[in-house]
N, C-alpha and C. Protein backbone atom coordinates (compact mmCIF):
# COMPACT_ATOMS: atom_id res chain seq x y z
N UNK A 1 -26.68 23.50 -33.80
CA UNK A 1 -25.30 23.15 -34.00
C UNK A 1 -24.68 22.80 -32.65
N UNK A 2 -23.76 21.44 -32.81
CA UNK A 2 -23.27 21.21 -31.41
C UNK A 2 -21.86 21.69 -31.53
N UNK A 3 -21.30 21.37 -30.05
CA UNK A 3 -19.82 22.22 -30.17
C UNK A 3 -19.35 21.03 -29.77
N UNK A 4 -17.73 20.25 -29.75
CA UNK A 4 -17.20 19.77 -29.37
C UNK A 4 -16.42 20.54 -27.72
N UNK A 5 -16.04 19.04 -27.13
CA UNK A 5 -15.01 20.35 -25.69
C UNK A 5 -13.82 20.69 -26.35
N UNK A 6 -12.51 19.96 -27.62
CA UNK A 6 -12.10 20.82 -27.96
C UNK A 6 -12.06 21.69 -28.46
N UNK A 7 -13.67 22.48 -29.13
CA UNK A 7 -13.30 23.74 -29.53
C UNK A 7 -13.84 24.69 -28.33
N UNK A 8 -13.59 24.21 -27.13
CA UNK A 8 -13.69 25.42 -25.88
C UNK A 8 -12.32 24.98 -24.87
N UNK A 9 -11.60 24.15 -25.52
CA UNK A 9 -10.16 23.98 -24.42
C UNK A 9 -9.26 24.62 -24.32
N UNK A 10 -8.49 25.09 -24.11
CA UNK A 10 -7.31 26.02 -23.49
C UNK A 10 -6.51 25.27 -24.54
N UNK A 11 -5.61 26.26 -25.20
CA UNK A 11 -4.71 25.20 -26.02
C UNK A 11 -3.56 24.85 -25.32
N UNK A 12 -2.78 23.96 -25.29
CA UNK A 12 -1.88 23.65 -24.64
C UNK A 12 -0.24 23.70 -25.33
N UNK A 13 1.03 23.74 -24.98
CA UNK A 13 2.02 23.25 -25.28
C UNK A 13 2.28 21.85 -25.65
N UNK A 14 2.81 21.36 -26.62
CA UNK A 14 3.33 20.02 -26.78
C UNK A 14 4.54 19.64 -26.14
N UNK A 15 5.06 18.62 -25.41
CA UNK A 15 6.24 18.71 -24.82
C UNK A 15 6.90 17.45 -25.50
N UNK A 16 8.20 17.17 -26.38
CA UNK A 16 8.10 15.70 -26.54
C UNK A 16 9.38 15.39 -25.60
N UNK A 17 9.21 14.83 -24.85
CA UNK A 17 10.21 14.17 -23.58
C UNK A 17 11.62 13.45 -24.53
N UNK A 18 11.35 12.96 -25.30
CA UNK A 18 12.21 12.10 -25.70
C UNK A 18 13.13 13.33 -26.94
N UNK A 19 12.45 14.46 -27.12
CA UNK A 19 13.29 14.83 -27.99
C UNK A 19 14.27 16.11 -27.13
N UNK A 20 14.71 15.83 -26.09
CA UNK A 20 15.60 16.34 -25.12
C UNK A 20 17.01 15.48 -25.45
N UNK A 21 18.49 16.44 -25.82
CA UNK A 21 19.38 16.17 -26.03
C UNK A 21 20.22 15.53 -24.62
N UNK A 22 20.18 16.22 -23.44
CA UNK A 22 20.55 15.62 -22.23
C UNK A 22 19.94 14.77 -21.26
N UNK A 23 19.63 13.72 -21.84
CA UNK A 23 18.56 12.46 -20.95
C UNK A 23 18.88 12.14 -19.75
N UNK A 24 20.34 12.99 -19.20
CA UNK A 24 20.98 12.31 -18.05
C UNK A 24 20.66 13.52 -16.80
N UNK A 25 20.14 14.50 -17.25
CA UNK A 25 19.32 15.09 -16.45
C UNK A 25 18.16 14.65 -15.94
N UNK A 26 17.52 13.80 -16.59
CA UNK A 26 16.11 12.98 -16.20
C UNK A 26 16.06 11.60 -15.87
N UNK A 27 17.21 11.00 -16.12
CA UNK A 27 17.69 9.71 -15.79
C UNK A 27 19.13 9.76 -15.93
N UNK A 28 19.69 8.97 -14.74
CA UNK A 28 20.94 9.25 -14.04
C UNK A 28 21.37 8.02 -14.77
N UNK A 29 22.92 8.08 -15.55
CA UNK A 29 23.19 6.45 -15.42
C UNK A 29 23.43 5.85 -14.72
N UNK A 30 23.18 4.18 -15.25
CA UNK A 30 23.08 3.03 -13.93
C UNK A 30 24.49 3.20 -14.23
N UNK A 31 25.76 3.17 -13.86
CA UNK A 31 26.88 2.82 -14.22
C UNK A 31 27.81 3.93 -13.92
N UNK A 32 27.18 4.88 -13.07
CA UNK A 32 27.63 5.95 -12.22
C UNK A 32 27.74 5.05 -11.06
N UNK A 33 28.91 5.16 -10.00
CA UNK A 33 29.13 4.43 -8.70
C UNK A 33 28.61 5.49 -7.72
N UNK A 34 28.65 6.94 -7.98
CA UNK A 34 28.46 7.91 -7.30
C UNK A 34 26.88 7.56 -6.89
N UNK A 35 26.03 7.30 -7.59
CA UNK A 35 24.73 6.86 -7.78
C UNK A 35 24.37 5.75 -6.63
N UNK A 36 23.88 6.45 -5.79
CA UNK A 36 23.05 5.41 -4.37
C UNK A 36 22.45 5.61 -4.11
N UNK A 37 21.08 5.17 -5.20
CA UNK A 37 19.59 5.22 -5.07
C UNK A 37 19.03 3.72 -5.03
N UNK A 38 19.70 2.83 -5.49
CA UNK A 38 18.73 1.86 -4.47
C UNK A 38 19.75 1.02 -3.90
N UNK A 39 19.76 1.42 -2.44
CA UNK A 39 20.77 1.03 -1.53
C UNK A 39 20.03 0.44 -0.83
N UNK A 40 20.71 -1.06 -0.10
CA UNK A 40 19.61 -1.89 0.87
C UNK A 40 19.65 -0.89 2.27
N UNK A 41 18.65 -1.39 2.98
CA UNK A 41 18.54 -0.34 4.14
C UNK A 41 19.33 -1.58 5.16
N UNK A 42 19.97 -1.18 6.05
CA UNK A 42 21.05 -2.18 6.91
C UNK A 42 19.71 -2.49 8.22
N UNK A 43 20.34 -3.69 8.87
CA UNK A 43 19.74 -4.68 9.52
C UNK A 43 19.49 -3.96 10.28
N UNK A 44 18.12 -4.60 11.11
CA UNK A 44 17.72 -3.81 12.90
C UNK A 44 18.82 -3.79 13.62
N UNK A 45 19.22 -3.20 14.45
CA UNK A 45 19.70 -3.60 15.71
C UNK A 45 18.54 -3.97 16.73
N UNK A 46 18.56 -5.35 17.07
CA UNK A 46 17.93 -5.48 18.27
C UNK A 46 18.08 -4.69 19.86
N UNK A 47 18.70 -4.16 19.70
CA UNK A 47 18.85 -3.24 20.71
C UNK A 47 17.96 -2.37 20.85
N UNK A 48 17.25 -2.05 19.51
CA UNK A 48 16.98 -0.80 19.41
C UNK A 48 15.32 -1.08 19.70
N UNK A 49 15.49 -1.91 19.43
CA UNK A 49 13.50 -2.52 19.01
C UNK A 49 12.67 -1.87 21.08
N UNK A 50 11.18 -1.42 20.31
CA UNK A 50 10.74 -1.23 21.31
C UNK A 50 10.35 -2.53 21.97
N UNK A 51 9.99 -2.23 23.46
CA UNK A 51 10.07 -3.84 24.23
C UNK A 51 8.40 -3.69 25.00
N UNK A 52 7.63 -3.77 23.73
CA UNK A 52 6.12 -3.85 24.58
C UNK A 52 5.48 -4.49 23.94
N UNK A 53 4.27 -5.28 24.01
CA UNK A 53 3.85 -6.64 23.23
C UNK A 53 2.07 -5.67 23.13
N UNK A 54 1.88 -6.24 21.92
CA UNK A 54 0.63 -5.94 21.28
C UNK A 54 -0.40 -6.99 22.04
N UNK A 55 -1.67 -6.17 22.71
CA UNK A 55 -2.90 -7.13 23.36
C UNK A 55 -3.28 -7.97 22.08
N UNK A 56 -3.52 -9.33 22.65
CA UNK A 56 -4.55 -10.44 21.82
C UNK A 56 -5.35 -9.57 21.00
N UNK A 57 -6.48 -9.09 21.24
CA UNK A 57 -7.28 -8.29 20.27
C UNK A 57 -7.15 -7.77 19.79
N UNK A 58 -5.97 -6.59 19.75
CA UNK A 58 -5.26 -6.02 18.92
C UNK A 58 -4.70 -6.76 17.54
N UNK A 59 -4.32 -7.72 18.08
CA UNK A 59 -3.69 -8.73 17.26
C UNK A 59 -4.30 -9.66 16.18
N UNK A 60 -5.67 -10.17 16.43
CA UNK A 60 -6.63 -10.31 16.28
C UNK A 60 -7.38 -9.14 14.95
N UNK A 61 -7.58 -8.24 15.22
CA UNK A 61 -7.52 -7.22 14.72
C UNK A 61 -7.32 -6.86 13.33
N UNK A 62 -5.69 -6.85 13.72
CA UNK A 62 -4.73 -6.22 12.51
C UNK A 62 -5.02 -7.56 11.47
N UNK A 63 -5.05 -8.73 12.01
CA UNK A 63 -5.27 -10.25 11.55
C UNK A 63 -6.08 -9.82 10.32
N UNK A 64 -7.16 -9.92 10.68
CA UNK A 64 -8.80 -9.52 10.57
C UNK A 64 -8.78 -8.85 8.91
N UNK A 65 -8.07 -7.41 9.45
CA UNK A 65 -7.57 -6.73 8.17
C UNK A 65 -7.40 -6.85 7.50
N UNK A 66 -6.22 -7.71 7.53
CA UNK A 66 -4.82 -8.18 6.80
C UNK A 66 -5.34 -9.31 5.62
N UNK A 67 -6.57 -10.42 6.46
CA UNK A 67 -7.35 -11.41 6.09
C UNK A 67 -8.42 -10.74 4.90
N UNK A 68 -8.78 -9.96 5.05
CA UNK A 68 -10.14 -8.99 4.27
C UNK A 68 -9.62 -8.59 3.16
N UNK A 69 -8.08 -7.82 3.43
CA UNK A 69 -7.68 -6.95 2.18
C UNK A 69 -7.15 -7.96 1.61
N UNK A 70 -6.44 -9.04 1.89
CA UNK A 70 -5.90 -10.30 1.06
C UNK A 70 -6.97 -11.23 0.65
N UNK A 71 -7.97 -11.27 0.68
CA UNK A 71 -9.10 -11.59 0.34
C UNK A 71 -10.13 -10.95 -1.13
N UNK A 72 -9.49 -9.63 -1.25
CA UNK A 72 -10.17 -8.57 -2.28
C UNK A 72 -10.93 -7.82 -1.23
N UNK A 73 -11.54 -7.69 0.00
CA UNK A 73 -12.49 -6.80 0.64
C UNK A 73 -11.62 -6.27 1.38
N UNK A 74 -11.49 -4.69 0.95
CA UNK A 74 -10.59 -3.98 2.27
C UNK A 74 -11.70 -3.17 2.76
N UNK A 75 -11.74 -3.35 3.94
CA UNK A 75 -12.83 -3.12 5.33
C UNK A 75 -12.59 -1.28 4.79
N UNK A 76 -13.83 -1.02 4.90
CA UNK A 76 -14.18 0.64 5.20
C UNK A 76 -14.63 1.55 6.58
N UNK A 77 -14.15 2.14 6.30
CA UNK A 77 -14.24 2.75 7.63
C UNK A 77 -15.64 2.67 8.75
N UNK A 78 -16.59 2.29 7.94
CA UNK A 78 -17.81 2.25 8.88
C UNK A 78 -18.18 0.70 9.55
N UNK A 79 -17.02 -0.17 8.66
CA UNK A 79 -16.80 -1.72 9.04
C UNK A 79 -15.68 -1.24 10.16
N UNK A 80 -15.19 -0.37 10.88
CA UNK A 80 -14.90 -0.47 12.08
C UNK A 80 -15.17 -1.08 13.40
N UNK A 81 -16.61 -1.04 13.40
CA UNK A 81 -17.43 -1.71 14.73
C UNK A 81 -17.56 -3.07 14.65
N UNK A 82 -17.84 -3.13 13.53
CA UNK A 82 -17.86 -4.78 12.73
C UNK A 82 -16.74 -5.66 12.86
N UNK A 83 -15.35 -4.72 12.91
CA UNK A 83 -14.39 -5.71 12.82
C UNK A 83 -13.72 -5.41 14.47
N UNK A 84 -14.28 -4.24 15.45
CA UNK A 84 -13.77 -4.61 16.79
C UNK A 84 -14.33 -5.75 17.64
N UNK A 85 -15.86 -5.41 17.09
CA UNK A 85 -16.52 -6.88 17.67
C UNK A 85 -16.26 -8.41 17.40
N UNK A 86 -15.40 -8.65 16.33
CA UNK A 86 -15.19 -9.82 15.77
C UNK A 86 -13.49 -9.88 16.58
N UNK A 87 -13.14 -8.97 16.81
CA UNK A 87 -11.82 -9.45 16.98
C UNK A 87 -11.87 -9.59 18.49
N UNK A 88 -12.82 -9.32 19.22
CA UNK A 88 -13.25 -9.57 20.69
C UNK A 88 -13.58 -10.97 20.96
N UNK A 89 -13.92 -11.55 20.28
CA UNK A 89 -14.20 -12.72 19.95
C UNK A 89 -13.24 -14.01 20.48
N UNK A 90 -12.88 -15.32 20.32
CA UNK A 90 -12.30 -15.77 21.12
C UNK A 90 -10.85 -16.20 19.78
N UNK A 91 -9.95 -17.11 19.69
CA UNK A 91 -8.76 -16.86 18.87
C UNK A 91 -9.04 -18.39 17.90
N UNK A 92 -10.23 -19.04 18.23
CA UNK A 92 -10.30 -19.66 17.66
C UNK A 92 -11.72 -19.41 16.64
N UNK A 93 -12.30 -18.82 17.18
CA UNK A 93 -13.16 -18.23 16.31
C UNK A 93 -12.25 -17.31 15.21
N UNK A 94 -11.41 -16.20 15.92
CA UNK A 94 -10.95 -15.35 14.61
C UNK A 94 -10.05 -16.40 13.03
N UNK A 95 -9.62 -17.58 14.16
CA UNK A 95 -8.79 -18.47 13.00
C UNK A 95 -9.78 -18.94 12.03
N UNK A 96 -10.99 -19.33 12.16
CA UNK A 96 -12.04 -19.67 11.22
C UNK A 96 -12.19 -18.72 10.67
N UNK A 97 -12.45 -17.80 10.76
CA UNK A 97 -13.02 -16.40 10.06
C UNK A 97 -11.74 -16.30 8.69
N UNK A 98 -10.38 -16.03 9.21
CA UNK A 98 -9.54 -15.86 8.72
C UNK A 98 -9.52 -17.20 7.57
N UNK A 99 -9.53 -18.60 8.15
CA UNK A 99 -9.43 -20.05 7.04
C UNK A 99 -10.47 -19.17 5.62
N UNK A 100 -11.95 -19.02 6.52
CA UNK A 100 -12.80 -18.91 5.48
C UNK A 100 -12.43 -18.25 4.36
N UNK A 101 -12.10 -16.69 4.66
CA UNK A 101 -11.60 -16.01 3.74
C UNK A 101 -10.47 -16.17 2.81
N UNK A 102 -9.62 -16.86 3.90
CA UNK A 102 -8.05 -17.21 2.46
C UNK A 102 -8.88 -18.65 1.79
N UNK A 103 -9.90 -19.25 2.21
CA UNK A 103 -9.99 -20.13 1.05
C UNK A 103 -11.23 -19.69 -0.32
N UNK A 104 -12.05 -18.78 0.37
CA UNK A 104 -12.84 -17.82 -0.63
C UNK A 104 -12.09 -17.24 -2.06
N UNK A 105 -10.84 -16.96 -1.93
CA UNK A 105 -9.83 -16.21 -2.75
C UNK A 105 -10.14 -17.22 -4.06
């Protein structure tokens, strides 16, 4: 004789969400002004911005990434070495690399 897993499961509570009389405990109305949850976030101040520039290869780099995961392949961690050596590379090489992949898509 076999057993099913529900006749060895923990029984549980039923909860039905929707049959709650105060919905405005779980959702706030839109039509409350008090309500400032999606508020735009206000502009930079340029003042504020840090003032140091990212190395070529660095840049290169993040490129690289950016190119792979917009591509469908997001690089894994052991494609680390793989992608410092490529971004060492010269800026016209990384631009090919990059064409190839956005036209692979």
């Amino acid at each position: 004789m076999t057993t099913t897993a529900s006749e060895h499961s923990v029984p549980r509570a039923y909860i039905d969400l929707y049959a709650v009389d105060t919905a405005e405990i779980f959702w706030p109305d839109p039509a409350d002004p008090h309500e400032d949850m999606d508020q735009l976030l206000p502009p930079p101040n340029p003042a504020q911005r840090l003032s140091f520039a990212i190395s070529s290869r660095d840049r290169r780099r993040i490129d690289l990434h950016a190119a792979l995961t917009t591509a469908g392949i997001p690089p894994r961690p052991e494609d680390r070495d793989a992608i410092d050596q490529l971004s060492a590379l010269s800026d016209s090489v990384n631009t090919a690399l990059q064409r190839w992949l956005h036209h692979s898509v």
